[in-house]
N, C-alpha and C. Protein backbone atom coordinates (compact mmCIF):
# COMPACT_ATOMS: atom_id res chain seq x y z
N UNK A 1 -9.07 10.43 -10.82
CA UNK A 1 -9.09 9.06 -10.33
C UNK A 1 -8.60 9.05 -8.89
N UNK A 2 -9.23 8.23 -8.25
CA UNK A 2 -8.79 8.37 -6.83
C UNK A 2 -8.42 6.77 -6.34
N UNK A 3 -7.02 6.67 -6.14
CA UNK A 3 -6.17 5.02 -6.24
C UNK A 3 -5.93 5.13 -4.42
N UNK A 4 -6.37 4.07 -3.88
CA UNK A 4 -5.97 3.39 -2.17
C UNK A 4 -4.26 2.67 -2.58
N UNK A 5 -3.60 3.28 -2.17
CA UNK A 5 -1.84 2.54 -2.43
C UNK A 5 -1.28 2.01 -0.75
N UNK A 6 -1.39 0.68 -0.96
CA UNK A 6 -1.12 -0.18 0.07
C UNK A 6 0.38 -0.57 0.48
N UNK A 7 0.89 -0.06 1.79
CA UNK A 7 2.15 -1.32 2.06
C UNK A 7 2.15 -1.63 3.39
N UNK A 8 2.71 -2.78 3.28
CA UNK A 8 2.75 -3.60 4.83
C UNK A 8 4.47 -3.42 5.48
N UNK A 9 4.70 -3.00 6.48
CA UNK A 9 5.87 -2.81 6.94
C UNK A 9 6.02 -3.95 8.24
N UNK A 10 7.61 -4.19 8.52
CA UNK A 10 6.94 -5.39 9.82
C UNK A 10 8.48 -4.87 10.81
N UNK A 11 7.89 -4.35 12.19
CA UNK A 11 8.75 -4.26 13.21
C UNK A 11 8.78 -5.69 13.71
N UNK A 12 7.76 -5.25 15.19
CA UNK A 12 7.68 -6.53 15.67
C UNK A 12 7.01 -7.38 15.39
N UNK A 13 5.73 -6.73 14.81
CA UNK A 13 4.36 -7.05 14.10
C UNK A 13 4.23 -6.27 12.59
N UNK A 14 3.22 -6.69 12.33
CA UNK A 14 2.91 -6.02 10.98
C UNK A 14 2.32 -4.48 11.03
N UNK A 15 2.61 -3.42 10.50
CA UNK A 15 2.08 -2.15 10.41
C UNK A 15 1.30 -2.07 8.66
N UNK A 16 0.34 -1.81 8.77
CA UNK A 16 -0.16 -1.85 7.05
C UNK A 16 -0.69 -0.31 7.60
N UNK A 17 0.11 0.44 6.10
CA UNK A 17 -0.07 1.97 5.70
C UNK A 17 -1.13 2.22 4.81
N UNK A 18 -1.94 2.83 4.75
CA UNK A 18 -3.12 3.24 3.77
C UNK A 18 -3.28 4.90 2.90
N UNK A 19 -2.71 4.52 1.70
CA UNK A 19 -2.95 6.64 1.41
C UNK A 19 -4.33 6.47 0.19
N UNK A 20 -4.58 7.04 0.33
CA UNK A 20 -5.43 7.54 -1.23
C UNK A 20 -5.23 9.07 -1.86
N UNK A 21 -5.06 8.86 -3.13
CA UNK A 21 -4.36 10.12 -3.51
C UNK A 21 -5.30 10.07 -4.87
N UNK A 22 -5.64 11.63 -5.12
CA UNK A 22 -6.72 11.77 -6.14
C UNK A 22 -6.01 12.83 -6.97
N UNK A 23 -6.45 12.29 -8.20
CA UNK A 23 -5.55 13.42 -9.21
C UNK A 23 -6.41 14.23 -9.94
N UNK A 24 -8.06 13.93 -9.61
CA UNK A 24 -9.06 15.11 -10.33
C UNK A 24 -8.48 16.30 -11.11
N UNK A 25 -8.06 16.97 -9.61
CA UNK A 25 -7.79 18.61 -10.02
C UNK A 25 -6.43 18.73 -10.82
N UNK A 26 -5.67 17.93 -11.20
CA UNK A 26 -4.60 17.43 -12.11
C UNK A 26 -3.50 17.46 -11.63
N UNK A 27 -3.37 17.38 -10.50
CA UNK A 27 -2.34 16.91 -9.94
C UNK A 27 -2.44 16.28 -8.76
N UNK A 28 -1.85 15.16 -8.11
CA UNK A 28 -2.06 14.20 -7.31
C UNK A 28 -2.16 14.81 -6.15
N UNK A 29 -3.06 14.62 -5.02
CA UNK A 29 -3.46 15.28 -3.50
C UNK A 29 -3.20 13.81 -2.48
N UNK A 30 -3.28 13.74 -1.48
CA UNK A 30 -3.43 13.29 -0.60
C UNK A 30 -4.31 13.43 0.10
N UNK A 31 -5.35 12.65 -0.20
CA UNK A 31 -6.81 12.57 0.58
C UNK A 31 -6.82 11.84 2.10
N UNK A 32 -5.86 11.02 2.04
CA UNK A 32 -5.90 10.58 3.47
C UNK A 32 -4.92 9.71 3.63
N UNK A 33 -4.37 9.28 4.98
CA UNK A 33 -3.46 8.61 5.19
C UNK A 33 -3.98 7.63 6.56
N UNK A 34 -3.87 6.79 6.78
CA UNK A 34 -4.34 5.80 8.14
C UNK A 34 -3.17 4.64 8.19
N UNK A 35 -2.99 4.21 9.42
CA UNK A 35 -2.30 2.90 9.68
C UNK A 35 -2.92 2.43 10.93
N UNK A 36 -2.65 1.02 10.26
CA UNK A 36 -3.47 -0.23 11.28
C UNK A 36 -2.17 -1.11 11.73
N UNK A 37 -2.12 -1.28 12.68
CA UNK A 37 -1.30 -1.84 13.21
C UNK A 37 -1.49 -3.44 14.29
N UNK A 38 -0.56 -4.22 13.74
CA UNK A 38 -1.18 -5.35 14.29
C UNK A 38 -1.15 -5.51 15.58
N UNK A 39 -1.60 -6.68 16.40
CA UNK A 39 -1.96 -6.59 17.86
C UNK A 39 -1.17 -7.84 18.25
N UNK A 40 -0.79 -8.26 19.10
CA UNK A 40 -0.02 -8.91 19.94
C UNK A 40 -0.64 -10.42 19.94
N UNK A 41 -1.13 -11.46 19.41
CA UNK A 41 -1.78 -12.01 19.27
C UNK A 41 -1.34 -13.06 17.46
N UNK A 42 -2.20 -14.37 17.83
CA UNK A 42 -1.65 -15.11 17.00
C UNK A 42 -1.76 -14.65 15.41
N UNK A 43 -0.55 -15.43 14.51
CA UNK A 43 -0.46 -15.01 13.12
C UNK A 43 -1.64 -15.12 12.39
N UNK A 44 -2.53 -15.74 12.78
CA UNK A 44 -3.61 -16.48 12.13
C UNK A 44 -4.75 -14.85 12.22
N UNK A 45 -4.93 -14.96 13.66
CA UNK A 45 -5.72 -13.68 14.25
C UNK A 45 -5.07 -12.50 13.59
N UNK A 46 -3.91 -11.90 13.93
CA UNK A 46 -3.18 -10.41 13.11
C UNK A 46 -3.74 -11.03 11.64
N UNK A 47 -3.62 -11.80 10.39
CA UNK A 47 -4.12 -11.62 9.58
C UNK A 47 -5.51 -11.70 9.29
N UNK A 48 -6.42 -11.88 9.94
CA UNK A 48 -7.90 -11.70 9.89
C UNK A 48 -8.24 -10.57 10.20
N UNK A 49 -8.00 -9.76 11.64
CA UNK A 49 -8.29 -8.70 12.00
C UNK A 49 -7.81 -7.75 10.88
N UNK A 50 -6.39 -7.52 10.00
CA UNK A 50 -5.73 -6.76 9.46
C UNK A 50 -6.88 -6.83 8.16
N UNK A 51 -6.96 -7.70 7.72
CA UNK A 51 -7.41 -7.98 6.57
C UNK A 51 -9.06 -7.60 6.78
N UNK A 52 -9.59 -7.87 8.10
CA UNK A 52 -11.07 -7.13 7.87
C UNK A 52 -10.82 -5.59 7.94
N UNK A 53 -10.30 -5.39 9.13
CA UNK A 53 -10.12 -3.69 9.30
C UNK A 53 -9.80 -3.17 7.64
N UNK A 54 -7.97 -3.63 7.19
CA UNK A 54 -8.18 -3.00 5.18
C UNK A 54 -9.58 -3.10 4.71
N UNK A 55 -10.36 -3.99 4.76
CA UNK A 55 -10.99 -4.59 3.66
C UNK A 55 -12.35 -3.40 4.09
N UNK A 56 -12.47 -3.57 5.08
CA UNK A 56 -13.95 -2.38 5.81
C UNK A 56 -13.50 -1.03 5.27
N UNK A 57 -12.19 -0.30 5.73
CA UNK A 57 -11.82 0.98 5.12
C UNK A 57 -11.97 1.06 3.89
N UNK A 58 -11.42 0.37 2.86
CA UNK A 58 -11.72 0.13 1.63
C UNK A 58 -12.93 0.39 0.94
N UNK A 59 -14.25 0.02 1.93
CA UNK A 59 -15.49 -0.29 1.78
C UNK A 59 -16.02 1.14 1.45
N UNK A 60 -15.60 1.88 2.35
CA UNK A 60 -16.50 3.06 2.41
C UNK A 60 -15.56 4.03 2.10
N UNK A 61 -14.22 4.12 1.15
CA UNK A 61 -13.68 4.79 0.67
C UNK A 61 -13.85 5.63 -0.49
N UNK A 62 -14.69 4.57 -1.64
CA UNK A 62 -15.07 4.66 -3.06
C UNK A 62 -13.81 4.97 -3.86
N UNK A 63 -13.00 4.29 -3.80
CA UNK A 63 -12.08 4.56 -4.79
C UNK A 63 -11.72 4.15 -5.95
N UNK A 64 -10.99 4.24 -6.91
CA UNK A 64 -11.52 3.41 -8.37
C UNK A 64 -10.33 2.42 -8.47
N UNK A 65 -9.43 2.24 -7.92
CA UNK A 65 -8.40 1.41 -8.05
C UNK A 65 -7.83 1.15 -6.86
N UNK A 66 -7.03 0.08 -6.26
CA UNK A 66 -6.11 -0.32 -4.72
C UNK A 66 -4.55 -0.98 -5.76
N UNK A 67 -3.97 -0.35 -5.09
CA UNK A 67 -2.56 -1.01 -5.38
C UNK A 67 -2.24 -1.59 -4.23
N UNK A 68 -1.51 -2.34 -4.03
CA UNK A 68 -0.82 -3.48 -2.88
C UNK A 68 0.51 -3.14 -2.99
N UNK A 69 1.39 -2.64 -2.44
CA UNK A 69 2.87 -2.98 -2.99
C UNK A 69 3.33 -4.01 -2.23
N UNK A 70 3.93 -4.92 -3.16
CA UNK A 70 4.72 -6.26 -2.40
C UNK A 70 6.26 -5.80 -2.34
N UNK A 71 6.49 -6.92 -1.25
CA UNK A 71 7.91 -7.14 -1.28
C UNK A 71 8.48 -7.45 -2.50
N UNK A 72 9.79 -6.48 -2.50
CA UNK A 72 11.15 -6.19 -3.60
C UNK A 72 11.26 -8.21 -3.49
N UNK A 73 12.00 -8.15 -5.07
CA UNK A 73 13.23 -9.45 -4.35
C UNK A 73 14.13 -9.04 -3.70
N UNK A 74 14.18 -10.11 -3.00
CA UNK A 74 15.68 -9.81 -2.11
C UNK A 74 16.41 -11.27 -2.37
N UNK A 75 17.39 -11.38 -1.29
CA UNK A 75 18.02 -12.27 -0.75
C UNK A 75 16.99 -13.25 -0.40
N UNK A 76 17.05 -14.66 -0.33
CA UNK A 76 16.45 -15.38 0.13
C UNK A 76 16.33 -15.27 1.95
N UNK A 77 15.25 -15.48 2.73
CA UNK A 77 15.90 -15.33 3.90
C UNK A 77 14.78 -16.42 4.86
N UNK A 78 15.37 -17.07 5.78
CA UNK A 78 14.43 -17.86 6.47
C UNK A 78 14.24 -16.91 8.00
N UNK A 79 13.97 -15.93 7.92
CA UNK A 79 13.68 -15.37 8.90
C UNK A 79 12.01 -14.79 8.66
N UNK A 80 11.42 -14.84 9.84
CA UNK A 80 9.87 -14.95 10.20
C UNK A 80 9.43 -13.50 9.47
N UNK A 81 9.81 -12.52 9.70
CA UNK A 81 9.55 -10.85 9.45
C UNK A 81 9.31 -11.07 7.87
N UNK A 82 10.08 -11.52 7.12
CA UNK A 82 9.82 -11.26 5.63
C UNK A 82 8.24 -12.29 5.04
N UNK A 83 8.25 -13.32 5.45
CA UNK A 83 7.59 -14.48 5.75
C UNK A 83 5.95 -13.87 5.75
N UNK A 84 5.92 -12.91 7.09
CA UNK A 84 4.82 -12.36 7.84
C UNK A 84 4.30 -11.15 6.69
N UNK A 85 5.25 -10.21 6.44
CA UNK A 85 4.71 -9.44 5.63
C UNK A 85 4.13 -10.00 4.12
N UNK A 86 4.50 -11.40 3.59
CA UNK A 86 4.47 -11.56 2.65
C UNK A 86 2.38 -12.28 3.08
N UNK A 87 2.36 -12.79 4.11
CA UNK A 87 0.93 -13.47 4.26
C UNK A 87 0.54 -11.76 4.81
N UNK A 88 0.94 -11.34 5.05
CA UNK A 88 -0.13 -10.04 5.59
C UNK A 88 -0.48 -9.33 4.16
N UNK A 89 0.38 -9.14 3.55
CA UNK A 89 0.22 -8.24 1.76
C UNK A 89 -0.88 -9.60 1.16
N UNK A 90 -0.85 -10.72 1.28
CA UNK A 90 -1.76 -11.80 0.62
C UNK A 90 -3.31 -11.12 0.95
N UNK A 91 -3.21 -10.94 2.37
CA UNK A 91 -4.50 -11.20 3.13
C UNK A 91 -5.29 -10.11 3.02
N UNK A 92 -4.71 -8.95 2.76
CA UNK A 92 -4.70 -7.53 2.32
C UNK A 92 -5.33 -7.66 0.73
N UNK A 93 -4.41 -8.14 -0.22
CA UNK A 93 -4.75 -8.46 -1.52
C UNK A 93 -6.10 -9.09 -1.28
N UNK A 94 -6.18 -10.23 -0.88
CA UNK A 94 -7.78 -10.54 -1.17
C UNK A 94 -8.51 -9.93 -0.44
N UNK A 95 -8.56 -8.90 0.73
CA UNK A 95 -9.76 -8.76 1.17
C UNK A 95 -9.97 -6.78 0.38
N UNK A 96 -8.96 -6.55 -0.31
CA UNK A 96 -9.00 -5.43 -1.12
C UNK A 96 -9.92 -5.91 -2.54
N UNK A 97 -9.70 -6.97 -3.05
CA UNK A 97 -10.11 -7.30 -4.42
C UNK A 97 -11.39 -8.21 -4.10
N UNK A 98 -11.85 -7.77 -2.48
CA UNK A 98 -13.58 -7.79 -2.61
C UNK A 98 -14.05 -7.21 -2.44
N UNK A 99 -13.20 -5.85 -2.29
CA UNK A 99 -14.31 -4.80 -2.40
C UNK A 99 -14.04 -3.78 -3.94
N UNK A 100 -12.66 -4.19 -4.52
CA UNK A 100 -12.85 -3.81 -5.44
C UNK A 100 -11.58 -4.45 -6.74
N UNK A 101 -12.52 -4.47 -7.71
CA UNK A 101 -12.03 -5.27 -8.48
C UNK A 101 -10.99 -4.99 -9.32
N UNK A 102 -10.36 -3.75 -9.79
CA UNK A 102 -9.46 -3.15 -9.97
C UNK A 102 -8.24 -2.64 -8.86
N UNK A 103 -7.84 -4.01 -8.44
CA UNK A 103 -6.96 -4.53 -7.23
C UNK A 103 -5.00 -4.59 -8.00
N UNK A 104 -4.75 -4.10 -7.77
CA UNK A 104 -3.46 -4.62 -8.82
C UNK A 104 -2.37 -4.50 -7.19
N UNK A 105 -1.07 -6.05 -7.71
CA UNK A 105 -0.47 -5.80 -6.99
C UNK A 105 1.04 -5.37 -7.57
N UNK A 106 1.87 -4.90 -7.14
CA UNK A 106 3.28 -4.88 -7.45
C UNK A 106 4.38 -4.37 -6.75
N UNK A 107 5.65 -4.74 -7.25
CA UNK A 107 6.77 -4.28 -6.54
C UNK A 107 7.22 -3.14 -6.61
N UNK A 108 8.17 -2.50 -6.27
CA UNK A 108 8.57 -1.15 -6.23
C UNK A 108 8.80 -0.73 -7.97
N UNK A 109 9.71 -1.95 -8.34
CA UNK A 109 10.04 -1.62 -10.12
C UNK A 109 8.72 -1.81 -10.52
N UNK A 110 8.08 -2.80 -10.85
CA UNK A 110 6.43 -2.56 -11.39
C UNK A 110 5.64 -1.10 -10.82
N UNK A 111 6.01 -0.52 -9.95
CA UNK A 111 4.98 0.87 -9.58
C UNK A 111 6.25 1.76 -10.28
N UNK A 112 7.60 1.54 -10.45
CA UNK A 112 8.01 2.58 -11.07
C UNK A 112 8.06 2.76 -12.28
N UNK A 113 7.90 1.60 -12.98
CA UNK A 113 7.16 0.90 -14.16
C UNK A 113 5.87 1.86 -14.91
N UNK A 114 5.14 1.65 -14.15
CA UNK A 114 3.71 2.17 -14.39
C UNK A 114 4.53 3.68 -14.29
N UNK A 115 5.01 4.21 -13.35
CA UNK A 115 4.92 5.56 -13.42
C UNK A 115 5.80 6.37 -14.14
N UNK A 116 6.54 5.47 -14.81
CA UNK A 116 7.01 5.73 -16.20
C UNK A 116 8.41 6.25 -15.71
N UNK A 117 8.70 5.89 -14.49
CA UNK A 117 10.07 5.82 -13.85
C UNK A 117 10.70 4.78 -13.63
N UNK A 118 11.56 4.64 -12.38
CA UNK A 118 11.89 3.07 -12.17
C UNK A 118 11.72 3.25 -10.29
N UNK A 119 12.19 2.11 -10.44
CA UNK A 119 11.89 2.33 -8.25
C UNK A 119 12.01 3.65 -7.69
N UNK A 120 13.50 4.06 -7.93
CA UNK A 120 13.77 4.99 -6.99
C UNK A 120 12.94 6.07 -7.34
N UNK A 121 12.26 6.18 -8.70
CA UNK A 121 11.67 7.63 -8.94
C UNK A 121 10.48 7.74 -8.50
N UNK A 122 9.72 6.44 -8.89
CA UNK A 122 8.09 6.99 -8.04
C UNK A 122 8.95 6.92 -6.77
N UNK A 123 9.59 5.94 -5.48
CA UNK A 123 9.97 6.35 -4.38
C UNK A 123 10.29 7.92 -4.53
N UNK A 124 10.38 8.32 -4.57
CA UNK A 124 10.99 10.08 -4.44
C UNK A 124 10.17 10.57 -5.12
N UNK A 125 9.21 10.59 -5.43
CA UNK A 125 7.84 11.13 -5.95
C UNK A 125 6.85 11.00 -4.64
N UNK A 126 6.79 9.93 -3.92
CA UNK A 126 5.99 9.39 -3.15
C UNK A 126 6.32 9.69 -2.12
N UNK A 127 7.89 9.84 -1.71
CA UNK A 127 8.28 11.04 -0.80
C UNK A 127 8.12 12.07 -0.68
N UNK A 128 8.09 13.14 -1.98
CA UNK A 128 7.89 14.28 -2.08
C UNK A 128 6.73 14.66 -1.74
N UNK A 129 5.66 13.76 -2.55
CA UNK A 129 4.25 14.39 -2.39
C UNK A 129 3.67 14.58 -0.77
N UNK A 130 4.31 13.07 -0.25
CA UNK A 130 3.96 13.17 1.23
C UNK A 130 4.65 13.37 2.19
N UNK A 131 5.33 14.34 1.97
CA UNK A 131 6.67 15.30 2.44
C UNK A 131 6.15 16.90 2.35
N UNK A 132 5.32 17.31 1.16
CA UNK A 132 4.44 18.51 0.98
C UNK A 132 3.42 18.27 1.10
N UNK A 133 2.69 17.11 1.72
CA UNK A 133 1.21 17.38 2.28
C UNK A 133 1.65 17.08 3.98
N UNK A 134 2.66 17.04 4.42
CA UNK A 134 2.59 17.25 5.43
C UNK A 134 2.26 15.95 6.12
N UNK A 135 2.27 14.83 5.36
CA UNK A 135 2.01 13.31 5.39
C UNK A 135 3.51 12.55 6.44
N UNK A 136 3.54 11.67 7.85
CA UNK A 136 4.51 11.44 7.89
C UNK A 136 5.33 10.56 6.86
N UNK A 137 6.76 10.34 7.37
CA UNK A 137 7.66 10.14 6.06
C UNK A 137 7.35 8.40 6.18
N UNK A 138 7.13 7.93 6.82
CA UNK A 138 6.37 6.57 6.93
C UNK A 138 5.24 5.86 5.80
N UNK A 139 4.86 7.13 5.64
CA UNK A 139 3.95 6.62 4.51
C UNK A 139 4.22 6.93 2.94
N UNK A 140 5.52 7.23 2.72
CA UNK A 140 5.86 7.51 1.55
C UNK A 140 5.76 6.60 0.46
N UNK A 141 6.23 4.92 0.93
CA UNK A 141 5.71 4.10 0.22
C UNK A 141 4.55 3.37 -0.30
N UNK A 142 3.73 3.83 0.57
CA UNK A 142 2.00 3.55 0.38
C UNK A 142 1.43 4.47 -0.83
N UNK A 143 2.56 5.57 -0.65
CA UNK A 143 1.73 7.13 -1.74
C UNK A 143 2.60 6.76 -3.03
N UNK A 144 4.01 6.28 -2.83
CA UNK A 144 4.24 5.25 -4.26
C UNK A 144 3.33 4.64 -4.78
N UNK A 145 2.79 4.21 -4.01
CA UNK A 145 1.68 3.27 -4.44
C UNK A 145 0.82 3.23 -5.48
N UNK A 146 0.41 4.22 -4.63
CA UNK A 146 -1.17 5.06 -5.13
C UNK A 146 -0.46 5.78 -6.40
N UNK A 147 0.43 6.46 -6.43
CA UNK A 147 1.00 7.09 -7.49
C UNK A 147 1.25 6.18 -8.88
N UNK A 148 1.72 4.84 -8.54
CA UNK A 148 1.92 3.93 -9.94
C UNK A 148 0.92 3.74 -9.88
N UNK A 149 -0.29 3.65 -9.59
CA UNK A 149 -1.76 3.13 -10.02
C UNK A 149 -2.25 4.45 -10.34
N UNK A 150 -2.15 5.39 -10.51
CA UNK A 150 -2.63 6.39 -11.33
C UNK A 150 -2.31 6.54 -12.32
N UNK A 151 -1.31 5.92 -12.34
CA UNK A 151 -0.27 6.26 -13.79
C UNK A 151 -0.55 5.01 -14.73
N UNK A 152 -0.60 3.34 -14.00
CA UNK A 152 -0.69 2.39 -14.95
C UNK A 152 -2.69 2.56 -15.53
N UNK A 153 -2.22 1.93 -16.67
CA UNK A 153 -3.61 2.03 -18.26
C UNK A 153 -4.14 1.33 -17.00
């Protein structure tokens, strides 16, 4: 099975990480890794552009499943950064679940859930793997990703 595992990170702007990881040969690979990064320009625009660019990669990927990982709970917070990532993971979610319909989203415990761990273990799974493919350490949570969607029925 070959799962696209999604996360959105936010400096100044939004960074959305992309891995796909295939477990054919029976154990999980790292087929690829990409990041899109948003552009300087209004909230409205960064989520259209973000959301076509995901949604086009997606297109010509062929993969059989996309995980999204959302934001953990946290603390409540009225600051813009948490806010932004939460409409960028939206915009991501739908333009993933038109190109494919086996779209699932979840949090760190739901992907550690599925992977029959709890947060911290797919995290450190998702580190590891893309720590030995030579993947930067940036994208460790995207390969969480992909990792609880291999694992959930």
């Amino acid at each position: 099975m070959r799962v696209a595992g999604v996360e959105v990170k936010i400096t100044k702007r939004p960074t959305t990480r992309l891995v796909v990881v295939d477990d054919a040969t029976g154990s999980p690979v790292i087929e690829l890794h990409e990041e899109f990064a948003g552009d300087d320009v209004d909230i409205a625009t960064q989520l259209h552009d973000t959301s076509n660019a995901v949604g086009s990669r997606l297109q010509g990927l062929a993969v059989d499943r996309v995980v999204v990982r959302r934001a953990d709970h946290g603390p409540s917070s009225n600051k813009e950064g948490p806010r932004l990532r939460l409409l960028t993971e939206g915009a991501i979610l739908t333009a993933a679940r038109a190109v494919m319909v086996d779209t699932q989203l979840g949090t760190g415990r739901d992907l550690g859930s599925w992977h029959g761990t709890d947060k911290a273990g797919v995290d450190a799974a998702g580190a590891a793997l893309a720590a030995s493919s030579g993947v930067p350490k940036a994208f460790a949570g995207a390969t969480a990703a992909a990792l609880g969607g291999l694992a959930k029925p």
